[in-house]
Structures are given as C-alpha cells and as structure tokens.
C-alpha atoms as a PDB file:
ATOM      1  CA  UNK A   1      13.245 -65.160 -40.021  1.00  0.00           C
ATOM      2  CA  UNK A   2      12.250 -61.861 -41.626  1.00  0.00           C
ATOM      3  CA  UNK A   3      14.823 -60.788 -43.866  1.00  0.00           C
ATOM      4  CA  UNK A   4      14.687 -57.045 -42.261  1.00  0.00           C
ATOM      5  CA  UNK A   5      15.716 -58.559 -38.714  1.00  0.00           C
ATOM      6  CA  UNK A   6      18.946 -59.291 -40.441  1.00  0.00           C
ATOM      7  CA  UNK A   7      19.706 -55.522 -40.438  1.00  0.00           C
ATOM      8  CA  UNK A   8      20.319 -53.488 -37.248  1.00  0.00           C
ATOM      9  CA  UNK A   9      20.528 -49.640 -36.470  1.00  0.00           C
ATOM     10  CA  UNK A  10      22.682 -49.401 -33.032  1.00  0.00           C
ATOM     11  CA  UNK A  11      23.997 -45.524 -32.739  1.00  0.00           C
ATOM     12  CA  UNK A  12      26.512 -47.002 -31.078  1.00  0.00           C
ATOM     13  CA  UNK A  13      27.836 -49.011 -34.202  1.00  0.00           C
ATOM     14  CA  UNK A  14      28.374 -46.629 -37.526  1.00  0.00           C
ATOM     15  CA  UNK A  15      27.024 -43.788 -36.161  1.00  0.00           C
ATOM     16  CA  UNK A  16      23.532 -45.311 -36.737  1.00  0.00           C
ATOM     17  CA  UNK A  17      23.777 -46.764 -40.100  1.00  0.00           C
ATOM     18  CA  UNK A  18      21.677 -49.946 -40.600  1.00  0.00           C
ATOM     19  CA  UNK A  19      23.564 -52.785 -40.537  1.00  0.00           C
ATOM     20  CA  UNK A  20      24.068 -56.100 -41.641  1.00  0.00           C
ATOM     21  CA  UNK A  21      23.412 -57.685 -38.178  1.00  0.00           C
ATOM     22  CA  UNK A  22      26.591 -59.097 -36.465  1.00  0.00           C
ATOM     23  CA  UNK A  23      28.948 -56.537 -38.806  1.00  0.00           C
ATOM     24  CA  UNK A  24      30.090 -53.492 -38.877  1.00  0.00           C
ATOM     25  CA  UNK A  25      29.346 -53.252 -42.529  1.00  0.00           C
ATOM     26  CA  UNK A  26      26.299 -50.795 -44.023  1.00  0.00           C
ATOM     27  CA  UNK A  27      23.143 -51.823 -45.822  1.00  0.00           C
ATOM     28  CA  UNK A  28      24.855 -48.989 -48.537  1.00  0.00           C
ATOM     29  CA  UNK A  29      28.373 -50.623 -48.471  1.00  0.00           C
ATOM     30  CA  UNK A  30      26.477 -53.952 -49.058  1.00  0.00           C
ATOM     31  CA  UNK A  31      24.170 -52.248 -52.366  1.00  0.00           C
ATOM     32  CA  UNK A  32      27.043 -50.148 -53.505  1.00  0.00           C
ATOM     33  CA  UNK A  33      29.271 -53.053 -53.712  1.00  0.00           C
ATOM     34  CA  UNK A  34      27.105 -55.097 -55.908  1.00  0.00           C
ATOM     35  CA  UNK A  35      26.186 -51.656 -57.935  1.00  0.00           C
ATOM     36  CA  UNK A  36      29.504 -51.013 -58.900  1.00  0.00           C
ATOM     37  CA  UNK A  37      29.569 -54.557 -61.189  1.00  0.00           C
ATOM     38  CA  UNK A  38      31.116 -56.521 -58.348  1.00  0.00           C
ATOM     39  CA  UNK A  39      29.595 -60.080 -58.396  1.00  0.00           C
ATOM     40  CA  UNK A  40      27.841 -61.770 -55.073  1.00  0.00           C
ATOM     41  CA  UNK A  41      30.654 -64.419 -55.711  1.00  0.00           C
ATOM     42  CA  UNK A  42      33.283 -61.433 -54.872  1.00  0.00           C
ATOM     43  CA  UNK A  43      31.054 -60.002 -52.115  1.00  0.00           C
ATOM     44  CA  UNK A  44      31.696 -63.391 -50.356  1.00  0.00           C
ATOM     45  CA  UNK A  45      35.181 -63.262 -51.008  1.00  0.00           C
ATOM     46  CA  UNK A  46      36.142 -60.220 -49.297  1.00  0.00           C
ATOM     47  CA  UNK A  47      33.523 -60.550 -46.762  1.00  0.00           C
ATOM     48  CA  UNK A  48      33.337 -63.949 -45.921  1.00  0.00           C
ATOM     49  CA  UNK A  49      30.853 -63.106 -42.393  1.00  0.00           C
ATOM     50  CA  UNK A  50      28.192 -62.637 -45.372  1.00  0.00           C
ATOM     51  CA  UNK A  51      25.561 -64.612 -46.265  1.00  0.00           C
ATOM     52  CA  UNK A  52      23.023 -64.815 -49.534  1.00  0.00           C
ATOM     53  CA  UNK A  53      19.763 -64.072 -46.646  1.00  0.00           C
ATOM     54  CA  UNK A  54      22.294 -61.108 -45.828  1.00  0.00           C
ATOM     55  CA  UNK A  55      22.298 -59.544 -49.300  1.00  0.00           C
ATOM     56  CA  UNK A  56      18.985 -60.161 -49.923  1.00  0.00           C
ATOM     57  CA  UNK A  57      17.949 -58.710 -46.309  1.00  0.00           C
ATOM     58  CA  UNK A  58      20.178 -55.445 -47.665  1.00  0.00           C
ATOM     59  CA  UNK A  59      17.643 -55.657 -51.250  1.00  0.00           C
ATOM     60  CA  UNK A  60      14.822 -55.654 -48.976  1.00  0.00           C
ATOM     61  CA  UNK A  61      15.545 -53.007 -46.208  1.00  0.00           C
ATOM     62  CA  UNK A  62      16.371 -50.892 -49.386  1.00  0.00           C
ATOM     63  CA  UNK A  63      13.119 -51.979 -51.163  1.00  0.00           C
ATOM     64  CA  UNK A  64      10.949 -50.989 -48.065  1.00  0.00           C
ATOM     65  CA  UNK A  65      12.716 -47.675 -47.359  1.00  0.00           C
ATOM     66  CA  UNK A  66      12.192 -46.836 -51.409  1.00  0.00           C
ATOM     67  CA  UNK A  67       8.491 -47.417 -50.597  1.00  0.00           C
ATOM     68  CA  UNK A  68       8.672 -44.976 -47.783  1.00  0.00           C
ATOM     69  CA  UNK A  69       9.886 -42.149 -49.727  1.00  0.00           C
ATOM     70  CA  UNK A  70       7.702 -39.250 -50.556  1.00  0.00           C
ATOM     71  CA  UNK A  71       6.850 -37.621 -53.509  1.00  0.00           C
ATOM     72  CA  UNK A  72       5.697 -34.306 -53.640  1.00  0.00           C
ATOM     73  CA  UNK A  73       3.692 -34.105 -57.201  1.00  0.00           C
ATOM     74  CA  UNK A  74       4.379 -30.500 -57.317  1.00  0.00           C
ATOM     75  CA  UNK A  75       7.925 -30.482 -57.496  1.00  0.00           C
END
C-alpha cells in the first residue's frame, strides 16, 4: 500500500483535515504530537488505533505537501 492512501480528506470528518484513515485524528495532531518531544512509544499509548505505517504515512503526506509549497524568490 502507498503510505499516502493511509490518509483521507472527507469534509464530512474534521472539517476536511487529512486524516489518518479510519480516525478522527489529523495528519497535524499526529506531527505535532511527536514535535512536542513525545515518543512514538507514547503516541501508541494514548492512541492505540495507530500504527508505525500510520506515522510514517503522516511523515510522508507532510513531506509531499512541503514539496508542493511555493516559493516566491522575490519575497
């Protein structure tokens, strides 16, 4: 499997937030989560529906919309 077809965007769930597929819980909770120190290991814990191809899907939908960002060399 593709690791992005782990993450949906349904309007109808989160206003439209991508997803971790099956959740109700955000690519950004996901990243911000980890970012704040957290471990995986903890991650797991409180969200035992996760997986490790979850996180890493998260990493990767985040990677590919980073590579889909502009930059306007003027600015």
């Amino acid at each position: 499997m593709n690791p992005l077809e782990r993450i949906s965007i349904d309007p109808a769930i989160r206003f439209g937030k991508p997803c971790v597929r099956g959740t109700r819980l955000t690519v950004g909770e996901v990243l911000e989560y980890l970012a704040t120190g957290r471990s995986e290991a903890e991650l797991f814990v409180d969200f035992p529906q996760l997986s490790r191809a979850d996180v890493l899907a998260c990493f990767a939908f985040a990677a590919a919309r980073e590579r889909r960002i502009r930059v306007d060399p003027a600015a």
